[in-house]
C-alpha atoms as a PDB file:
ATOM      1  CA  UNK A   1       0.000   0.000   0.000  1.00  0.00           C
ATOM      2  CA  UNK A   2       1.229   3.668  -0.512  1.00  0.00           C
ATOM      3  CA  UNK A   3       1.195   6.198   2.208  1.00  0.00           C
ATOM      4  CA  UNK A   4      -1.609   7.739   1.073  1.00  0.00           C
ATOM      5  CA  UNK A   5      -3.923   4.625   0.883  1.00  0.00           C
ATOM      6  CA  UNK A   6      -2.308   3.919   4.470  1.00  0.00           C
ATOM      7  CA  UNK A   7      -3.622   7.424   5.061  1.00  0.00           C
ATOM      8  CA  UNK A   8      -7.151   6.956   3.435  1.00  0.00           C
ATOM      9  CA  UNK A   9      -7.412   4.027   5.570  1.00  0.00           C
ATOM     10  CA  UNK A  10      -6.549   5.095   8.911  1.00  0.00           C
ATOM     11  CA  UNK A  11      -8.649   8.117   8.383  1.00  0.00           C
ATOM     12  CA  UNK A  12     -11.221   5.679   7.779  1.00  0.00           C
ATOM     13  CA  UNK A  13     -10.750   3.641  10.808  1.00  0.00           C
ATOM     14  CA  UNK A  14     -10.320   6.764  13.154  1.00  0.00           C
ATOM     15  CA  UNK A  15     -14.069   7.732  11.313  1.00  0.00           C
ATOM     16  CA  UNK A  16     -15.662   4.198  12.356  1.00  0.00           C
ATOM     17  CA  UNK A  17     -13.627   4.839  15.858  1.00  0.00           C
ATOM     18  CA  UNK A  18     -15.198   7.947  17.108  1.00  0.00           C
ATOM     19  CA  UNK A  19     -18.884   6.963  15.812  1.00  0.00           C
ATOM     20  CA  UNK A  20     -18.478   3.947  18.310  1.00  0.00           C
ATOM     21  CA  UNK A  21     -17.549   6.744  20.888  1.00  0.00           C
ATOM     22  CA  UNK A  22     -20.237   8.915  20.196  1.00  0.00           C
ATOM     23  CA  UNK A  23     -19.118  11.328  17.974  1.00  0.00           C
ATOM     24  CA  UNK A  24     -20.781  12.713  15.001  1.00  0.00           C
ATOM     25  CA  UNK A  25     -18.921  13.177  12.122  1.00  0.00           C
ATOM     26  CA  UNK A  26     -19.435  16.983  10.588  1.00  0.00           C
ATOM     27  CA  UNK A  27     -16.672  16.711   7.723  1.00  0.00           C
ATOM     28  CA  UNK A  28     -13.409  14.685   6.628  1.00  0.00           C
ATOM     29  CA  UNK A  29     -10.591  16.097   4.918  1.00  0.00           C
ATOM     30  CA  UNK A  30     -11.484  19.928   5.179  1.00  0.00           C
ATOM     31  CA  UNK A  31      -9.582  22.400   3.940  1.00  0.00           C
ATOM     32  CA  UNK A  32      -8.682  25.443   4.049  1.00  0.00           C
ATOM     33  CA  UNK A  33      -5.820  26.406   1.911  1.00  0.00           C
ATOM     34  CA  UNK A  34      -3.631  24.114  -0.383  1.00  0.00           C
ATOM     35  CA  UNK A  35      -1.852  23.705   2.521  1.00  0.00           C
ATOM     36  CA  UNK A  36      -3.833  23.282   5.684  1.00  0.00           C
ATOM     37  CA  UNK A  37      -6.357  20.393   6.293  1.00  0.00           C
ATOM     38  CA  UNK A  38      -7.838  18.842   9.244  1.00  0.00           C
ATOM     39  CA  UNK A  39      -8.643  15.480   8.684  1.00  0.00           C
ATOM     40  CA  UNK A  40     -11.684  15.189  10.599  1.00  0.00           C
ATOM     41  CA  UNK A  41     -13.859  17.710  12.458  1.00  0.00           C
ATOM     42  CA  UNK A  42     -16.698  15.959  14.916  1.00  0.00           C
ATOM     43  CA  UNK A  43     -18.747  17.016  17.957  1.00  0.00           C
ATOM     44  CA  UNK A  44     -19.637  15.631  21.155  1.00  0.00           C
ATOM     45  CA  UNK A  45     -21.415  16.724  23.996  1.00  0.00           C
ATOM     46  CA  UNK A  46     -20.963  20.417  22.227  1.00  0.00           C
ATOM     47  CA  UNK A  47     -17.526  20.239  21.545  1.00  0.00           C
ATOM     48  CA  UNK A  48     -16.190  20.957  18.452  1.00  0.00           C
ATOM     49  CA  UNK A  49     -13.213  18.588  17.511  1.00  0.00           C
ATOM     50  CA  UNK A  50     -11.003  18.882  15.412  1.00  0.00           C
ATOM     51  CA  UNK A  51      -8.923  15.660  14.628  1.00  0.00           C
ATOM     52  CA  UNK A  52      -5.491  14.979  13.373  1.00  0.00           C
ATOM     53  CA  UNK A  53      -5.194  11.092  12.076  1.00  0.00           C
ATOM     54  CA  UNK A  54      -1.462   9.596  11.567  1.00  0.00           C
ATOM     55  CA  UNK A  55      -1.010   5.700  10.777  1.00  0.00           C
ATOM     56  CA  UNK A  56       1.547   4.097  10.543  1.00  0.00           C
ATOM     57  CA  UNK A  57       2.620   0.243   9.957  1.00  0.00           C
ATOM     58  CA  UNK A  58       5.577   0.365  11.813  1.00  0.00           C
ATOM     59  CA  UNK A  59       7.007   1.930  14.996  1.00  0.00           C
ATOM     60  CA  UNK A  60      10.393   1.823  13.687  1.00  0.00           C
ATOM     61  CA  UNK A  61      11.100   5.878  13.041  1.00  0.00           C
ATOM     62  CA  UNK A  62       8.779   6.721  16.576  1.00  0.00           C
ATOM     63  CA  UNK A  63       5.202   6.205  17.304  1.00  0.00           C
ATOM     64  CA  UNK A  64       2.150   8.527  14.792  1.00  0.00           C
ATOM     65  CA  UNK A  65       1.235  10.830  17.595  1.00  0.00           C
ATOM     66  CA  UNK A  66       5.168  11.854  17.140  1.00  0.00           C
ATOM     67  CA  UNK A  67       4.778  12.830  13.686  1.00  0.00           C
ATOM     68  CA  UNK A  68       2.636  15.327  14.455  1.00  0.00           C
ATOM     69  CA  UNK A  69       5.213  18.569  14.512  1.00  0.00           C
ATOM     70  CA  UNK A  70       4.626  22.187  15.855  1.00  0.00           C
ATOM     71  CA  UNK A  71       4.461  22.998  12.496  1.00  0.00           C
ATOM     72  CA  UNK A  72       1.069  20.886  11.775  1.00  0.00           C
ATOM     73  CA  UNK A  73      -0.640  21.684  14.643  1.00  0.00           C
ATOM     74  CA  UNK A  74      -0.289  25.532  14.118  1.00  0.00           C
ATOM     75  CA  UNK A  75      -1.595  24.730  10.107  1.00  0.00           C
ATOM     76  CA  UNK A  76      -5.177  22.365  12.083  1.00  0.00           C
ATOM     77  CA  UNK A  77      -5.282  25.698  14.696  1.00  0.00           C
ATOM     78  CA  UNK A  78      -5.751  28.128  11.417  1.00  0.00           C
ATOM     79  CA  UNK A  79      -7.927  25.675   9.731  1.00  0.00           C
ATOM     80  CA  UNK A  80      -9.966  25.141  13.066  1.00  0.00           C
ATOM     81  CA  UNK A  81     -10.262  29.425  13.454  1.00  0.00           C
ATOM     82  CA  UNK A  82     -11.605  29.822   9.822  1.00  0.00           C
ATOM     83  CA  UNK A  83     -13.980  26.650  10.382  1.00  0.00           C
ATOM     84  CA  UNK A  84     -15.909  28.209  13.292  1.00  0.00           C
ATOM     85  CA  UNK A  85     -16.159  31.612  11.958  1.00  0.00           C
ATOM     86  CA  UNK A  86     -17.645  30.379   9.058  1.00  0.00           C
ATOM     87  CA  UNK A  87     -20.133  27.787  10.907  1.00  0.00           C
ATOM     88  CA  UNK A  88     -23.498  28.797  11.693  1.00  0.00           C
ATOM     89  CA  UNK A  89     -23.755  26.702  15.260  1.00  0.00           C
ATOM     90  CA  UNK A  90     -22.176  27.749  18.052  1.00  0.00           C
ATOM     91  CA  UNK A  91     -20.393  25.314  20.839  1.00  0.00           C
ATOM     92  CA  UNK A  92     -19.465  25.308  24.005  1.00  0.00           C
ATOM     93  CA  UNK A  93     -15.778  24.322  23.734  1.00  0.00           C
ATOM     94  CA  UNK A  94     -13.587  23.939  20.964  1.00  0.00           C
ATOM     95  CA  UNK A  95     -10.195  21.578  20.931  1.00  0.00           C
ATOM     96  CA  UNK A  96      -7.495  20.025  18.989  1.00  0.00           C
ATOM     97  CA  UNK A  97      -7.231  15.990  19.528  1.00  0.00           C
ATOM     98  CA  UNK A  98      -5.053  13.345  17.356  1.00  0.00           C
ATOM     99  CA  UNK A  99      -5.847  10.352  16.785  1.00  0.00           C
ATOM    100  CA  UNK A 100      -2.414   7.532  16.125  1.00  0.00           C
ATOM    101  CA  UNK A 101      -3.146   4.153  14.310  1.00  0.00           C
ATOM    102  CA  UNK A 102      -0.317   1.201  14.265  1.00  0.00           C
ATOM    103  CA  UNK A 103      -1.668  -0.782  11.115  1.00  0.00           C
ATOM    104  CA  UNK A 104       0.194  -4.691  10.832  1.00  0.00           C
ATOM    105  CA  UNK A 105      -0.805  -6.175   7.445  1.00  0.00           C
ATOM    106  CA  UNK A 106      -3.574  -4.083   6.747  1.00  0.00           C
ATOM    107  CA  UNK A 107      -4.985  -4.851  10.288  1.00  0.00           C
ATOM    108  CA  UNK A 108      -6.068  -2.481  12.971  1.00  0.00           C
ATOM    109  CA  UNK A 109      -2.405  -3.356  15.824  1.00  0.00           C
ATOM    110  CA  UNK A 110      -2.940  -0.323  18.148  1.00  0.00           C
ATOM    111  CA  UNK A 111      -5.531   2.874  18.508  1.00  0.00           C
ATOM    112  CA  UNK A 112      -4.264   5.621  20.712  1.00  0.00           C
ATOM    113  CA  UNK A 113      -6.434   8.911  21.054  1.00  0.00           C
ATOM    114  CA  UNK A 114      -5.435  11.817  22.370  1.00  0.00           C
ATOM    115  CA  UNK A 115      -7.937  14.743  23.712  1.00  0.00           C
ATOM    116  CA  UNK A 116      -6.950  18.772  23.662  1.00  0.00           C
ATOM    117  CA  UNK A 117      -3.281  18.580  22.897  1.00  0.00           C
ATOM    118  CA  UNK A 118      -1.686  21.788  22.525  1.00  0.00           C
ATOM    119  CA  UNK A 119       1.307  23.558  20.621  1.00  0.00           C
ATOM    120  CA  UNK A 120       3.256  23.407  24.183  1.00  0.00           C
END
């Protein structure tokens, strides 16, 4: 598989993850420039999410979650400011959360979620 079917596909799996959680999915792959994209925004409980997916199929060069850089996260933040001045609804709490999938032969090895990370 190429890195971005790997991609395609974990974004898929972190889609089918948060539904089980409770989550409803608002939009995949939105962007706002050619250059910043969040891969999923969802809500829950009135919280506006906005989710960075990285898979992987191998630990080897560190874990997903460590691929996302200071860099990325200040690209989802500008995305996430354009996406809720342009939404009509209004929620009570806004945040940044990354999702990290270990894939092993095109299986699902490891799921790690992480809630309101910050550039920090």
């Amino acid at each position: 598989m190429t890195n971005k079917i790997i991609g395609k596909y974990g974004e898929d799996i972190a889609k089918d993850f948060l539904i089980k959680q409770g989550f409803e999915i608002l939009e995949m792959n939105y962007h706002y420039s050619k250059i910043a994209e969040i891969d999923i925004i969802a809500s829950k409980k009135e919280v506006l999410h906005f989710i960075e997916v990285k898979t992987r199929t191998q630990e080897l060069f560190g874990t997903p979650l460590e691929a996302i850089t200071p860099k990325k996260l200040k690209q989802i933040y500008s995305c996430a400011i354009e996406y809720i001045n342009k939404t009509k609804k209004r929620y009570k709490k806004y945040q940044i959360d990354a999702i990290g999938i270990i894939l092993d032969k095109e299986k699902i090895e490891k799921i790690d979620f992480v809630e309101n990370i910050t550039l920090e």
